[in-house]
PDB file of N, CA and C in Angstrom:
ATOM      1  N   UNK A   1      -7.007 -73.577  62.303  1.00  0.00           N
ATOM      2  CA  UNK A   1      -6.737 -72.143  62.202  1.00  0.00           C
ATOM      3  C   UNK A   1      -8.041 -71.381  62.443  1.00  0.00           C
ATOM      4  N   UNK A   2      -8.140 -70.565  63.000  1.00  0.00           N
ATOM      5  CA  UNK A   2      -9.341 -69.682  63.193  1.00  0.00           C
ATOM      6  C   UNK A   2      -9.664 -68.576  62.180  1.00  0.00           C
ATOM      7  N   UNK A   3     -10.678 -68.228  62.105  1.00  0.00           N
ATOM      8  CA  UNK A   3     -10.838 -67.570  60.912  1.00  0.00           C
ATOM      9  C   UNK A   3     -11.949 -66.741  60.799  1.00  0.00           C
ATOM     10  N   UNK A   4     -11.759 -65.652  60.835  1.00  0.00           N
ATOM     11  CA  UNK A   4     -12.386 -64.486  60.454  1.00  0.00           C
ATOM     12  C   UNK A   4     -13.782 -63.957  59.952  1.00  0.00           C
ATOM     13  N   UNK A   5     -14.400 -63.603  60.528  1.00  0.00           N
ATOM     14  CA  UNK A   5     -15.861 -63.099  60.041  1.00  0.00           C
ATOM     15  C   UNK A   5     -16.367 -61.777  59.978  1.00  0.00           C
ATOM     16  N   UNK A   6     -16.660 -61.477  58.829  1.00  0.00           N
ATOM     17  CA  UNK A   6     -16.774 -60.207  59.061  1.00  0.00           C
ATOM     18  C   UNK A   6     -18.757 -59.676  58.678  1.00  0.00           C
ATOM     19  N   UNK A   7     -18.908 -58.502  59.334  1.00  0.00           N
ATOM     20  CA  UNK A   7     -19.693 -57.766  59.072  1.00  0.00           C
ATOM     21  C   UNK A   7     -19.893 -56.316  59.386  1.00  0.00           C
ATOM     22  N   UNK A   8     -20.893 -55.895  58.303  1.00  0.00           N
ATOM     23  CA  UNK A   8     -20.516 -54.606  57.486  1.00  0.00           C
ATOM     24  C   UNK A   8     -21.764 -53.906  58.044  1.00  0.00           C
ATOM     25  N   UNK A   9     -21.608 -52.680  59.313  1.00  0.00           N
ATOM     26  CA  UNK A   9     -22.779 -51.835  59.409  1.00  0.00           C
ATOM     27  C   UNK A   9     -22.889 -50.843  59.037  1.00  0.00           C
ATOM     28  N   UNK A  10     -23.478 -50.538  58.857  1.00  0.00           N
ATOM     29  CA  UNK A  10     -23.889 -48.833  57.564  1.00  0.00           C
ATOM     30  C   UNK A  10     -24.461 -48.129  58.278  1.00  0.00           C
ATOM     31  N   UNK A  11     -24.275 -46.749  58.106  1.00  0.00           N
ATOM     32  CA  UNK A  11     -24.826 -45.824  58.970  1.00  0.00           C
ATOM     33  C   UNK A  11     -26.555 -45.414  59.244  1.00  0.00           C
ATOM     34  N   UNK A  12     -27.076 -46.518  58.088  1.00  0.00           N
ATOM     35  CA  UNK A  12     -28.197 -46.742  57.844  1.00  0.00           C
ATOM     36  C   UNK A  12     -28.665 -47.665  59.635  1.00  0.00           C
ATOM     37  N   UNK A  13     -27.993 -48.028  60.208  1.00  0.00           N
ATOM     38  CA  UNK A  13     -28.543 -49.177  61.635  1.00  0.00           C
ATOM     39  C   UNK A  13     -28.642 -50.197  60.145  1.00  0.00           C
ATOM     40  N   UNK A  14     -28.384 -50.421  58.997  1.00  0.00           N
ATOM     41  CA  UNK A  14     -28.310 -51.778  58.501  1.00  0.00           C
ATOM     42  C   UNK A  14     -27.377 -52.262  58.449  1.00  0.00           C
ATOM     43  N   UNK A  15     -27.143 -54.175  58.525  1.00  0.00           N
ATOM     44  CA  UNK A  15     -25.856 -54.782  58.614  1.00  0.00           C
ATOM     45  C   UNK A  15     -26.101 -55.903  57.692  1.00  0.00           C
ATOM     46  N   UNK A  16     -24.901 -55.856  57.132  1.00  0.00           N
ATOM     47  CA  UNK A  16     -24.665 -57.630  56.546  1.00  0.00           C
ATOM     48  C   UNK A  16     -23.530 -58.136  56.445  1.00  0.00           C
ATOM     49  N   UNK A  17     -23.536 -59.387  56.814  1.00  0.00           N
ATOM     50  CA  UNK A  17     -22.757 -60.152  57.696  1.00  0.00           C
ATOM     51  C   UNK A  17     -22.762 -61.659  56.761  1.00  0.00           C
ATOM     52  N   UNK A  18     -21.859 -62.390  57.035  1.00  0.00           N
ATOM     53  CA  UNK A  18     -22.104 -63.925  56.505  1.00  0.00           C
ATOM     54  C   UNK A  18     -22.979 -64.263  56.214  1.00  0.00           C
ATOM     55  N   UNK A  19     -24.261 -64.319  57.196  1.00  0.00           N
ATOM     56  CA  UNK A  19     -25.186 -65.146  57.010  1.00  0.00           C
ATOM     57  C   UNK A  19     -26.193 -64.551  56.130  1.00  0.00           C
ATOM     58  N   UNK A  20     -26.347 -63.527  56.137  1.00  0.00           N
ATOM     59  CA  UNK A  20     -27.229 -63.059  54.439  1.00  0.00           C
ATOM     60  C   UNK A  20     -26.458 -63.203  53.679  1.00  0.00           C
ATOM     61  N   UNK A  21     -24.848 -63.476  52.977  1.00  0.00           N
ATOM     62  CA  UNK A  21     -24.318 -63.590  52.409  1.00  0.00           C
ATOM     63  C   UNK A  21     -24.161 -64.620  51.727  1.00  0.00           C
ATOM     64  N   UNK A  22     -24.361 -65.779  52.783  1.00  0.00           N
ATOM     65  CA  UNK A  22     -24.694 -67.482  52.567  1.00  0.00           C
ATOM     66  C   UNK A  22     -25.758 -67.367  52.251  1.00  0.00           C
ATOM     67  N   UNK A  23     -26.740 -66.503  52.953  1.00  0.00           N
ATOM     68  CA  UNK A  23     -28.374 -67.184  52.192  1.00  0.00           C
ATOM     69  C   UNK A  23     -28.494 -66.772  50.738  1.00  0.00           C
ATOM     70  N   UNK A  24     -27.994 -65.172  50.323  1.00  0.00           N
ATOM     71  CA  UNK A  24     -28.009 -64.788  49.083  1.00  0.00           C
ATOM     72  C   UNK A  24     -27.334 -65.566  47.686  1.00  0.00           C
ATOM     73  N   UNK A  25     -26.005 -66.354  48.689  1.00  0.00           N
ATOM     74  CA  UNK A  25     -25.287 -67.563  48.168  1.00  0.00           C
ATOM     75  C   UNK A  25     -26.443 -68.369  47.419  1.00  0.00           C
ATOM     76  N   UNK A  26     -27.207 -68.866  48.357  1.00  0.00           N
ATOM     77  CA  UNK A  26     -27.880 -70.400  48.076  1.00  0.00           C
ATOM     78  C   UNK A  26     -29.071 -69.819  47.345  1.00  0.00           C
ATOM     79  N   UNK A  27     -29.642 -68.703  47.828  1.00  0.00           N
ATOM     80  CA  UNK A  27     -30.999 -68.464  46.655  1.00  0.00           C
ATOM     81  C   UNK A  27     -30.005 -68.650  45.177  1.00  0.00           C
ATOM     82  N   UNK A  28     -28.817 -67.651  45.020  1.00  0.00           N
ATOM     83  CA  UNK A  28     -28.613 -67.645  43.648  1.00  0.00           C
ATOM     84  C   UNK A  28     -28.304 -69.465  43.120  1.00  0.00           C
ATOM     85  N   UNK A  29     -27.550 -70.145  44.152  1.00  0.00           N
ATOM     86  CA  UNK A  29     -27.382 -71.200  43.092  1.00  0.00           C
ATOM     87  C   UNK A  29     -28.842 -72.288  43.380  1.00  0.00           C
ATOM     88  N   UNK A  30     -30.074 -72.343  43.862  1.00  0.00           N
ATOM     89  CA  UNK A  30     -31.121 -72.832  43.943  1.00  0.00           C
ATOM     90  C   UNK A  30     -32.611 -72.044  43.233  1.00  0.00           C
ATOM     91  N   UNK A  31     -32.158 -71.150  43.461  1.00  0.00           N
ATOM     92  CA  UNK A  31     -33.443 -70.366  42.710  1.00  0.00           C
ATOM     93  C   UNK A  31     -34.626 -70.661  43.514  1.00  0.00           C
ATOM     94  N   UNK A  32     -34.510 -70.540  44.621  1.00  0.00           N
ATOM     95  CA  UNK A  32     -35.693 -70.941  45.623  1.00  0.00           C
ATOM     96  C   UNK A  32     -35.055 -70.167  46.957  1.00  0.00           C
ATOM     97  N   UNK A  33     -35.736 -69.583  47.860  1.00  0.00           N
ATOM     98  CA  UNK A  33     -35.707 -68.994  49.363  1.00  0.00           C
ATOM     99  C   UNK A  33     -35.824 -69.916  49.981  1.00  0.00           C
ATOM    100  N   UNK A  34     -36.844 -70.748  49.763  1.00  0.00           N
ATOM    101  CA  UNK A  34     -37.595 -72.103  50.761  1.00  0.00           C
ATOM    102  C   UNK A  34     -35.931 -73.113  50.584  1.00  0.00           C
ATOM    103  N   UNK A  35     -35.422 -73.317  49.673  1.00  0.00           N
ATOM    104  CA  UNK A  35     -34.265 -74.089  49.443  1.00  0.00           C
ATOM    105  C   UNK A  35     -33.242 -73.731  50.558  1.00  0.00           C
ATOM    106  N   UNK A  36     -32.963 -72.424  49.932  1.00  0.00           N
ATOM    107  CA  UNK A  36     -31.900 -71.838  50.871  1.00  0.00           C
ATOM    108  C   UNK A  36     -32.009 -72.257  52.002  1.00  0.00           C
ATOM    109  N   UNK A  37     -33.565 -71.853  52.454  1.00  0.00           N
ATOM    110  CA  UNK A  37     -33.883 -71.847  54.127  1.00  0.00           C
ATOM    111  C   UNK A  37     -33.460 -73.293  54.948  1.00  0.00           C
ATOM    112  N   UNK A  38     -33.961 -74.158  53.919  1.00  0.00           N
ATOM    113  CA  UNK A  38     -33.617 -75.466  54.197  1.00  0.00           C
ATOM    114  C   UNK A  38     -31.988 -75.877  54.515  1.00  0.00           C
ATOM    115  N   UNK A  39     -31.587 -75.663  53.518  1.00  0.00           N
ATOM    116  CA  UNK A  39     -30.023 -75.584  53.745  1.00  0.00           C
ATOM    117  C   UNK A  39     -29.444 -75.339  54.950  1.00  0.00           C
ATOM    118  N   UNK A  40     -29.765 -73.598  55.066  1.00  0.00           N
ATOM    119  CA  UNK A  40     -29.196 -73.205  56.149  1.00  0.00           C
ATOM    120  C   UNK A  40     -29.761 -73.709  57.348  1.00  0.00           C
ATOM    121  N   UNK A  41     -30.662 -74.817  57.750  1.00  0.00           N
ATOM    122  CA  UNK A  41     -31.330 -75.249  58.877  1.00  0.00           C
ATOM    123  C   UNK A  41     -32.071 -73.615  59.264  1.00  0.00           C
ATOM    124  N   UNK A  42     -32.964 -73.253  58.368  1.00  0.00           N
ATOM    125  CA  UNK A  42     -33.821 -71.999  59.183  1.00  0.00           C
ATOM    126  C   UNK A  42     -35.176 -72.192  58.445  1.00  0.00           C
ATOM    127  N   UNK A  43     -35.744 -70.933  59.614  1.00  0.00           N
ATOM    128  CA  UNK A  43     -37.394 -71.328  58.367  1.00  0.00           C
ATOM    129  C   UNK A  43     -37.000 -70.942  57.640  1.00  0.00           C
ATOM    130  N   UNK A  44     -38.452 -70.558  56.811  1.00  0.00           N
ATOM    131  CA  UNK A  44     -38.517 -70.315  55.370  1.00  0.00           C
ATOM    132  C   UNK A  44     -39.286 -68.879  55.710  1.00  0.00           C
ATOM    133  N   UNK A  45     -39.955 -68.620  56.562  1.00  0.00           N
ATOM    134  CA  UNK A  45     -40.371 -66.922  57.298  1.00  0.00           C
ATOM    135  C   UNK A  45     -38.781 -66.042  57.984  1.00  0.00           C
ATOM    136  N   UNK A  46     -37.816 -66.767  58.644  1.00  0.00           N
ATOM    137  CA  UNK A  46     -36.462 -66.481  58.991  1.00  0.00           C
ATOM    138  C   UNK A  46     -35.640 -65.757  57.431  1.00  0.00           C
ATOM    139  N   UNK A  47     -35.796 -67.132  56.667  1.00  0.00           N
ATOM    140  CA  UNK A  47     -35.039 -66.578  55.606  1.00  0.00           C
ATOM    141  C   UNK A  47     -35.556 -65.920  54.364  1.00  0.00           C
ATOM    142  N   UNK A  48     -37.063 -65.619  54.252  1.00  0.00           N
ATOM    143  CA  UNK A  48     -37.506 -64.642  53.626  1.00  0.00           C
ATOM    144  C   UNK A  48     -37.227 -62.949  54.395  1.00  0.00           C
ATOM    145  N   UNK A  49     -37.507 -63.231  55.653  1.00  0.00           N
ATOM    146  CA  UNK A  49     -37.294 -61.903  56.287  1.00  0.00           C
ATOM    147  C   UNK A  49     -35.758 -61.065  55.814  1.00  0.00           C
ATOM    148  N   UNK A  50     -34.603 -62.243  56.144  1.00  0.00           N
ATOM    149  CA  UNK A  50     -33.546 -61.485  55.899  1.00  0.00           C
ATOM    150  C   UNK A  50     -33.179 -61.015  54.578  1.00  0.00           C
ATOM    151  N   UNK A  51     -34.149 -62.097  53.593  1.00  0.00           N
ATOM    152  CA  UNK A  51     -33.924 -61.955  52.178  1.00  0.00           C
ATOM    153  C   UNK A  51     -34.488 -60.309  51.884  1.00  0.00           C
ATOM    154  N   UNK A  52     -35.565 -60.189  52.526  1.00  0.00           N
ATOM    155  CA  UNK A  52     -36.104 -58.952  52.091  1.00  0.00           C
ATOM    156  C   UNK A  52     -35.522 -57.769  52.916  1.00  0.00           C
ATOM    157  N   UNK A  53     -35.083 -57.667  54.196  1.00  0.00           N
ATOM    158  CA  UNK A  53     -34.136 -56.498  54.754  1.00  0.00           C
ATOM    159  C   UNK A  53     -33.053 -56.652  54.031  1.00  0.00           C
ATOM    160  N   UNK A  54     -32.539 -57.739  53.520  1.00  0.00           N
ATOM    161  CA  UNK A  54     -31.291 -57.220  52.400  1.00  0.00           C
ATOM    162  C   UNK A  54     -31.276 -56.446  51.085  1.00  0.00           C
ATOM    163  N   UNK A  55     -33.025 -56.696  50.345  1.00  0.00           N
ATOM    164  CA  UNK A  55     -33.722 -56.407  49.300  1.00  0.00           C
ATOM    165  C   UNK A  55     -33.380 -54.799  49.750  1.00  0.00           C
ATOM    166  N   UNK A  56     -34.359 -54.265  50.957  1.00  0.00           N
ATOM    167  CA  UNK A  56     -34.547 -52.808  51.162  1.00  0.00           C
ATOM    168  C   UNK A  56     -33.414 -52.375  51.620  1.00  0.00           C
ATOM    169  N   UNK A  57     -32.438 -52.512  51.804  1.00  0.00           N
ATOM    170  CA  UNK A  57     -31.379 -52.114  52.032  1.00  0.00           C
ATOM    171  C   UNK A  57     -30.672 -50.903  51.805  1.00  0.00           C
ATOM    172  N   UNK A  58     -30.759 -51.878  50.043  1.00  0.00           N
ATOM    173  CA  UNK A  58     -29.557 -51.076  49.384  1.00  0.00           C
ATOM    174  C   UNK A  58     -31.040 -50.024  48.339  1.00  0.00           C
ATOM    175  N   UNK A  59     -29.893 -49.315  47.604  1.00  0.00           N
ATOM    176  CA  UNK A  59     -31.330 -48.294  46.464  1.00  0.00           C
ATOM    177  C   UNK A  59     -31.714 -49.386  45.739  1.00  0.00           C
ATOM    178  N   UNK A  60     -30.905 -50.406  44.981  1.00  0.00           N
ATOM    179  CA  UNK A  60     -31.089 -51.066  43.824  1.00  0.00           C
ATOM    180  C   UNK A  60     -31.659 -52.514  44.870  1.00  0.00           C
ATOM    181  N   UNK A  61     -32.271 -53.328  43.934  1.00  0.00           N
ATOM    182  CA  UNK A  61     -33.021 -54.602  44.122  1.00  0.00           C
ATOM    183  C   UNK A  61     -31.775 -55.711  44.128  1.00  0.00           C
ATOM    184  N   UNK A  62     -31.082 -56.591  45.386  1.00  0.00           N
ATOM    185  CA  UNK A  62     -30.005 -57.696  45.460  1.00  0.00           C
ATOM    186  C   UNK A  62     -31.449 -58.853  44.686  1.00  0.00           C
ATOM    187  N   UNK A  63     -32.556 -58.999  44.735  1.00  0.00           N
ATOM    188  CA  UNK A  63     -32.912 -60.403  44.636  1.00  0.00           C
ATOM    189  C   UNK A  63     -34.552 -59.801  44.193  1.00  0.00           C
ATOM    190  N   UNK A  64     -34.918 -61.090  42.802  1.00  0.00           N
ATOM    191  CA  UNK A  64     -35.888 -60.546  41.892  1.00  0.00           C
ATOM    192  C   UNK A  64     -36.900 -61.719  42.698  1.00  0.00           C
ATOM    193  N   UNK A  65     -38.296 -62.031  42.972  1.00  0.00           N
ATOM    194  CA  UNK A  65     -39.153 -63.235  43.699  1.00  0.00           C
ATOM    195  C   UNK A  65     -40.512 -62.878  42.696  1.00  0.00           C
ATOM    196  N   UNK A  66     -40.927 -64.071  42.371  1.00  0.00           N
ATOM    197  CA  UNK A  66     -42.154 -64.814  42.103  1.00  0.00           C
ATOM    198  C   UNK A  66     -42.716 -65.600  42.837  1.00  0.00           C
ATOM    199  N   UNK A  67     -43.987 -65.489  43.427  1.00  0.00           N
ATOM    200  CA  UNK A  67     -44.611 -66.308  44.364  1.00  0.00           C
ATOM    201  C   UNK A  67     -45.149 -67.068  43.279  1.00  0.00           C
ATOM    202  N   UNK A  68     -45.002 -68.318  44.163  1.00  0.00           N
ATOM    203  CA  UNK A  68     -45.595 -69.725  43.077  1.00  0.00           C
ATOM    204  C   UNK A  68     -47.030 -69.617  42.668  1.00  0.00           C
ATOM    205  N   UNK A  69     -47.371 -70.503  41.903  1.00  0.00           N
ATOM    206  CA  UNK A  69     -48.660 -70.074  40.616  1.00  0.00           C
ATOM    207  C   UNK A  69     -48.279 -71.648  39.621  1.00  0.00           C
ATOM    208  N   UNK A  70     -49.165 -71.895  38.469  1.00  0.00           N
ATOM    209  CA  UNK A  70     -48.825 -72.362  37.619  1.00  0.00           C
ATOM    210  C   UNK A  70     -47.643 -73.429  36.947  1.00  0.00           C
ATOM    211  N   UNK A  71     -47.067 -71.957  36.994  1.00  0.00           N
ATOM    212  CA  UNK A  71     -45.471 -72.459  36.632  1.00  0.00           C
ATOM    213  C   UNK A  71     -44.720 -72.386  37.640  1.00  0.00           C
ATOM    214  N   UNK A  72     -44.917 -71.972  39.004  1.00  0.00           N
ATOM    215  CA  UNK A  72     -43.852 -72.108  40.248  1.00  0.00           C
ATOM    216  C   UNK A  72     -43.136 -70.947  40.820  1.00  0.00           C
ATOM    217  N   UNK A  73     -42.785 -70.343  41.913  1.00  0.00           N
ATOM    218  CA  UNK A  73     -42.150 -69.198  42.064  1.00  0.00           C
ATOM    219  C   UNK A  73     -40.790 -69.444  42.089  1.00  0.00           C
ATOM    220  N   UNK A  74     -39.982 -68.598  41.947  1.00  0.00           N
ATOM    221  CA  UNK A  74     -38.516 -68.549  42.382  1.00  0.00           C
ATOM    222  C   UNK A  74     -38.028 -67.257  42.798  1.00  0.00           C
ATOM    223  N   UNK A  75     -36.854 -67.341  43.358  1.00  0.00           N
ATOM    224  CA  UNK A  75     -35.748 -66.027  43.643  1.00  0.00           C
ATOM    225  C   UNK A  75     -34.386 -66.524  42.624  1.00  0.00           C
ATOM    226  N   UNK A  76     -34.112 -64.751  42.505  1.00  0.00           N
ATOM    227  CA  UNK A  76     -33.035 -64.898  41.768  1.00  0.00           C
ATOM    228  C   UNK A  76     -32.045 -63.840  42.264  1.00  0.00           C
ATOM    229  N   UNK A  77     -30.845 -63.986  41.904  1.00  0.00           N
ATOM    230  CA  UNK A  77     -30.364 -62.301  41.845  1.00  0.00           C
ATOM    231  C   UNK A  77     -30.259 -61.444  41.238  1.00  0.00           C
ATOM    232  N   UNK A  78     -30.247 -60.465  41.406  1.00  0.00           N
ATOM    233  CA  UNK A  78     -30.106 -59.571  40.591  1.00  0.00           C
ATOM    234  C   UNK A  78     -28.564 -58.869  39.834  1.00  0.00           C
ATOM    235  N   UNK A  79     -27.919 -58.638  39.191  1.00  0.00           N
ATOM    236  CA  UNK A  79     -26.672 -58.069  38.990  1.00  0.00           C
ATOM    237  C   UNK A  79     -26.102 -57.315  40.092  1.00  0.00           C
ATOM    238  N   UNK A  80     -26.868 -56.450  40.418  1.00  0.00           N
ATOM    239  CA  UNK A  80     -26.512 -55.771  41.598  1.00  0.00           C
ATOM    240  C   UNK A  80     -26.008 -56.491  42.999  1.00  0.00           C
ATOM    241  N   UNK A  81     -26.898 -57.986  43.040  1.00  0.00           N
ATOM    242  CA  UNK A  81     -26.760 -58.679  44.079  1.00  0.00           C
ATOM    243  C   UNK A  81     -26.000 -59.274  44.227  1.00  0.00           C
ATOM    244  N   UNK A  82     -25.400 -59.680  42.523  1.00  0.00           N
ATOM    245  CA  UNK A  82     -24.071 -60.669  42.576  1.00  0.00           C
ATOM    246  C   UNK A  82     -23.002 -59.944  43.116  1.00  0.00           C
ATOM    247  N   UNK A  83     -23.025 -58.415  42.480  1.00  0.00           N
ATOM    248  CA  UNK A  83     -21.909 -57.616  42.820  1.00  0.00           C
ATOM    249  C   UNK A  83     -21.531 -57.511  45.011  1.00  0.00           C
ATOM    250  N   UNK A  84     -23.107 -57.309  45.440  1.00  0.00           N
ATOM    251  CA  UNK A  84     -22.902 -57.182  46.784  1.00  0.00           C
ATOM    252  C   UNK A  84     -21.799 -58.210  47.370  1.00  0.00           C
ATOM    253  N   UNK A  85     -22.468 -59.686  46.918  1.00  0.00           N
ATOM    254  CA  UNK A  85     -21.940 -60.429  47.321  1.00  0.00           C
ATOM    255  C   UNK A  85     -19.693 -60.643  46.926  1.00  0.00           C
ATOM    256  N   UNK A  86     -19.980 -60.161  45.792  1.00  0.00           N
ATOM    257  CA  UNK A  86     -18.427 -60.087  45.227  1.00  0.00           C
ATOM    258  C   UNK A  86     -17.684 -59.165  45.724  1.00  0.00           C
ATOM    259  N   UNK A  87     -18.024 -57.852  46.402  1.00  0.00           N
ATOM    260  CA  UNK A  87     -17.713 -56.472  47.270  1.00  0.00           C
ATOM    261  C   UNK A  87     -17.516 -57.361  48.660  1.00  0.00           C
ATOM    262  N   UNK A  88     -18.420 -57.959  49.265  1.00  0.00           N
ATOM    263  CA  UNK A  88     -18.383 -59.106  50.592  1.00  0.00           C
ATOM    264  C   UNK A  88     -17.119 -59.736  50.349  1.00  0.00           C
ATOM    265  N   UNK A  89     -17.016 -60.714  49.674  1.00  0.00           N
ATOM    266  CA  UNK A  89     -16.186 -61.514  49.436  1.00  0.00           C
ATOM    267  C   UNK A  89     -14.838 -61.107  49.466  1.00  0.00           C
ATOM    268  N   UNK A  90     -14.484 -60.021  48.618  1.00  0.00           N
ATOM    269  CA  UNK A  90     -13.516 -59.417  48.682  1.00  0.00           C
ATOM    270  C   UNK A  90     -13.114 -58.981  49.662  1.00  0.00           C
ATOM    271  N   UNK A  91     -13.729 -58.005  50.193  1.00  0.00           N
ATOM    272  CA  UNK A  91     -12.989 -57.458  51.883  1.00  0.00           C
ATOM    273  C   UNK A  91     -12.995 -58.682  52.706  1.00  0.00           C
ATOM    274  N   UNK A  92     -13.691 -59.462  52.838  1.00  0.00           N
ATOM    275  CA  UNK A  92     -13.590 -60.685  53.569  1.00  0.00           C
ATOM    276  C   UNK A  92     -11.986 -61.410  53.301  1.00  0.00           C
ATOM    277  N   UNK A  93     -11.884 -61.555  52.558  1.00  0.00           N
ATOM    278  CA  UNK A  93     -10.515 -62.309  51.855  1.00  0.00           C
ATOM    279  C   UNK A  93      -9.089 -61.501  51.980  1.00  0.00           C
ATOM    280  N   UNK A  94      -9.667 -59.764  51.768  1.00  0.00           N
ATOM    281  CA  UNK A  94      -8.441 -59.078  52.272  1.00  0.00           C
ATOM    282  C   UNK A  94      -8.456 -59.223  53.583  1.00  0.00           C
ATOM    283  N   UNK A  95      -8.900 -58.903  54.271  1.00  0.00           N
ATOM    284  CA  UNK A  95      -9.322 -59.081  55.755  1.00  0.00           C
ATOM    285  C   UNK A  95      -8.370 -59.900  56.311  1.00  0.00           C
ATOM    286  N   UNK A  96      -9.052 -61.522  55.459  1.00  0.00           N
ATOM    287  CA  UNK A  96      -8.655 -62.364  56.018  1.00  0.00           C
ATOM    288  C   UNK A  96      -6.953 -62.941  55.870  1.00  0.00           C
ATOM    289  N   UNK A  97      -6.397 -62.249  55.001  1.00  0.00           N
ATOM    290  CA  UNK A  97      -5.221 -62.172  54.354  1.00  0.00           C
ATOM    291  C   UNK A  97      -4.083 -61.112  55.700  1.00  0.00           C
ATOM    292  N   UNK A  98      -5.370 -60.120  55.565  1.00  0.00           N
ATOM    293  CA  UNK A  98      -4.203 -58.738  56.586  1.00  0.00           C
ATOM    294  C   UNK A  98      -3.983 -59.065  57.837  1.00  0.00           C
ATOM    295  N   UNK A  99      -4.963 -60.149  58.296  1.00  0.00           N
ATOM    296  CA  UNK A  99      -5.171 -60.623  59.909  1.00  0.00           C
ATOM    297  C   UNK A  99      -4.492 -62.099  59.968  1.00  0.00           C
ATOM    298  N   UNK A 100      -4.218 -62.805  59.022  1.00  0.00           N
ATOM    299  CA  UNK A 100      -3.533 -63.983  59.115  1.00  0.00           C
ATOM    300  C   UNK A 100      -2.315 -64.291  60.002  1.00  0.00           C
ATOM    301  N   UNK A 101      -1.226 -63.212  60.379  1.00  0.00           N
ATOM    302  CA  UNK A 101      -0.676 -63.750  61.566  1.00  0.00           C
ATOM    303  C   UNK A 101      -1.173 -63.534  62.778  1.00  0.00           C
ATOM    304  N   UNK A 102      -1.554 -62.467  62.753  1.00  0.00           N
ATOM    305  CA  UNK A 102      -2.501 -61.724  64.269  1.00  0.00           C
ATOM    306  C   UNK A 102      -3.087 -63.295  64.358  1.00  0.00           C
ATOM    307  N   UNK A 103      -4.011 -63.273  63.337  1.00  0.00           N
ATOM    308  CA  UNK A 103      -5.092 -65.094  63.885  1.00  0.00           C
ATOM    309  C   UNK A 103      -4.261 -66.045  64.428  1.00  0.00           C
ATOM    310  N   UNK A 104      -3.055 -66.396  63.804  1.00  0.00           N
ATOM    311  CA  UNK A 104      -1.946 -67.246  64.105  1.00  0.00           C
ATOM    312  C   UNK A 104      -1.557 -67.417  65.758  1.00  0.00           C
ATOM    313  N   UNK A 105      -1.438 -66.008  65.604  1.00  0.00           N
ATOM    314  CA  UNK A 105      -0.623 -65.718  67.205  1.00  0.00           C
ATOM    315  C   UNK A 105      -1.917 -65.814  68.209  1.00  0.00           C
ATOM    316  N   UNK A 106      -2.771 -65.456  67.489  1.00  0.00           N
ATOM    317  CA  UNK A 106      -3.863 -66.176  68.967  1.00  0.00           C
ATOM    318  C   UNK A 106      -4.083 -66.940  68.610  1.00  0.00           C
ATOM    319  N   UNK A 107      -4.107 -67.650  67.722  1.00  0.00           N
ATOM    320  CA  UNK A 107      -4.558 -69.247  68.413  1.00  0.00           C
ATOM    321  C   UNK A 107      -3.616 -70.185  69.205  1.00  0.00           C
ATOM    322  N   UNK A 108      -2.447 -69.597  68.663  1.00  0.00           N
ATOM    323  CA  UNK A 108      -0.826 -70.301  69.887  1.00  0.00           C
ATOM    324  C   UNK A 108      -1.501 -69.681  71.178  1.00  0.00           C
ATOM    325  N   UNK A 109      -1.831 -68.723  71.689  1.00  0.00           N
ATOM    326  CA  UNK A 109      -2.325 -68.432  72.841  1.00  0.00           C
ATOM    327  C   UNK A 109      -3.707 -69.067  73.452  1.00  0.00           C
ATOM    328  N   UNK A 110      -4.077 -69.547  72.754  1.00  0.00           N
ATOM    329  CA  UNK A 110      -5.308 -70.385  73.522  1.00  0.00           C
ATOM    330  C   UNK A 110      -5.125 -71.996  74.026  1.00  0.00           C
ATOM    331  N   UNK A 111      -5.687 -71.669  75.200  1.00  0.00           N
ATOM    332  CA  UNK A 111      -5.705 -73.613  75.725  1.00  0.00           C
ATOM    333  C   UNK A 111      -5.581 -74.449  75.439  1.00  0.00           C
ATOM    334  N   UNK A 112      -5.362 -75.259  76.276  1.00  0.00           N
ATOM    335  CA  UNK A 112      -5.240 -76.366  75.833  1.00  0.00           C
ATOM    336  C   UNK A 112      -6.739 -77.330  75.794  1.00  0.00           C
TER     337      UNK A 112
END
């Protein structure tokens, strides 16, 4: 079945789309950027960049960072960030709910 992707541009020229969505995913359940980055097969300069155009984005802070030291750096999210991601999720899922036969009917239309 084919399936749906969405992304969200703001009148700001800013966008977010899956893939900051996945990376914001993996910082929260790793607590590391460098992790994430890994994951997603990207650098770790790739996925700090998007981490931080997602940061300036919005008014409020999606993701809190400590550069390592001592005790070690991490990323986290922020409340605000969980919410972005749960606002994502949601229209994604309606989306993907309102377009489910439309998707249907094209994929009977594609090749063999």
């Amino acid at each position: 079945m084919p399936r749906l992707t969405l992304r969200i541009d703001f009148e700001s020229g800013s966008q977010i789309g899956h893939g900051k969505i996945r990376l914001l995913e993996l910082i929260a359940e790793h607590g590391s950027i460098s992790r994430a980055a890994r994951e997603m097969k990207m650098s770790y300069r790739r996925a700090w960049l998007l981490a931080d155009e997602t940061n300036r984005m919005f008014a409020k802070p999606v993701l809190e960072t400590q550069h390592g030291g001592p005790g070690g750096g991490f990323a986290r999210l922020t409340p605000f960030g969980r919410s972005v991601i749960g606002h994502y999720r949601a229209i994604e899922g309606q989306a993907a709910k309102a377009g489910r036969a439309h998707l249907a009917a094209l994929r009977r239309g594609l090749a063999e």
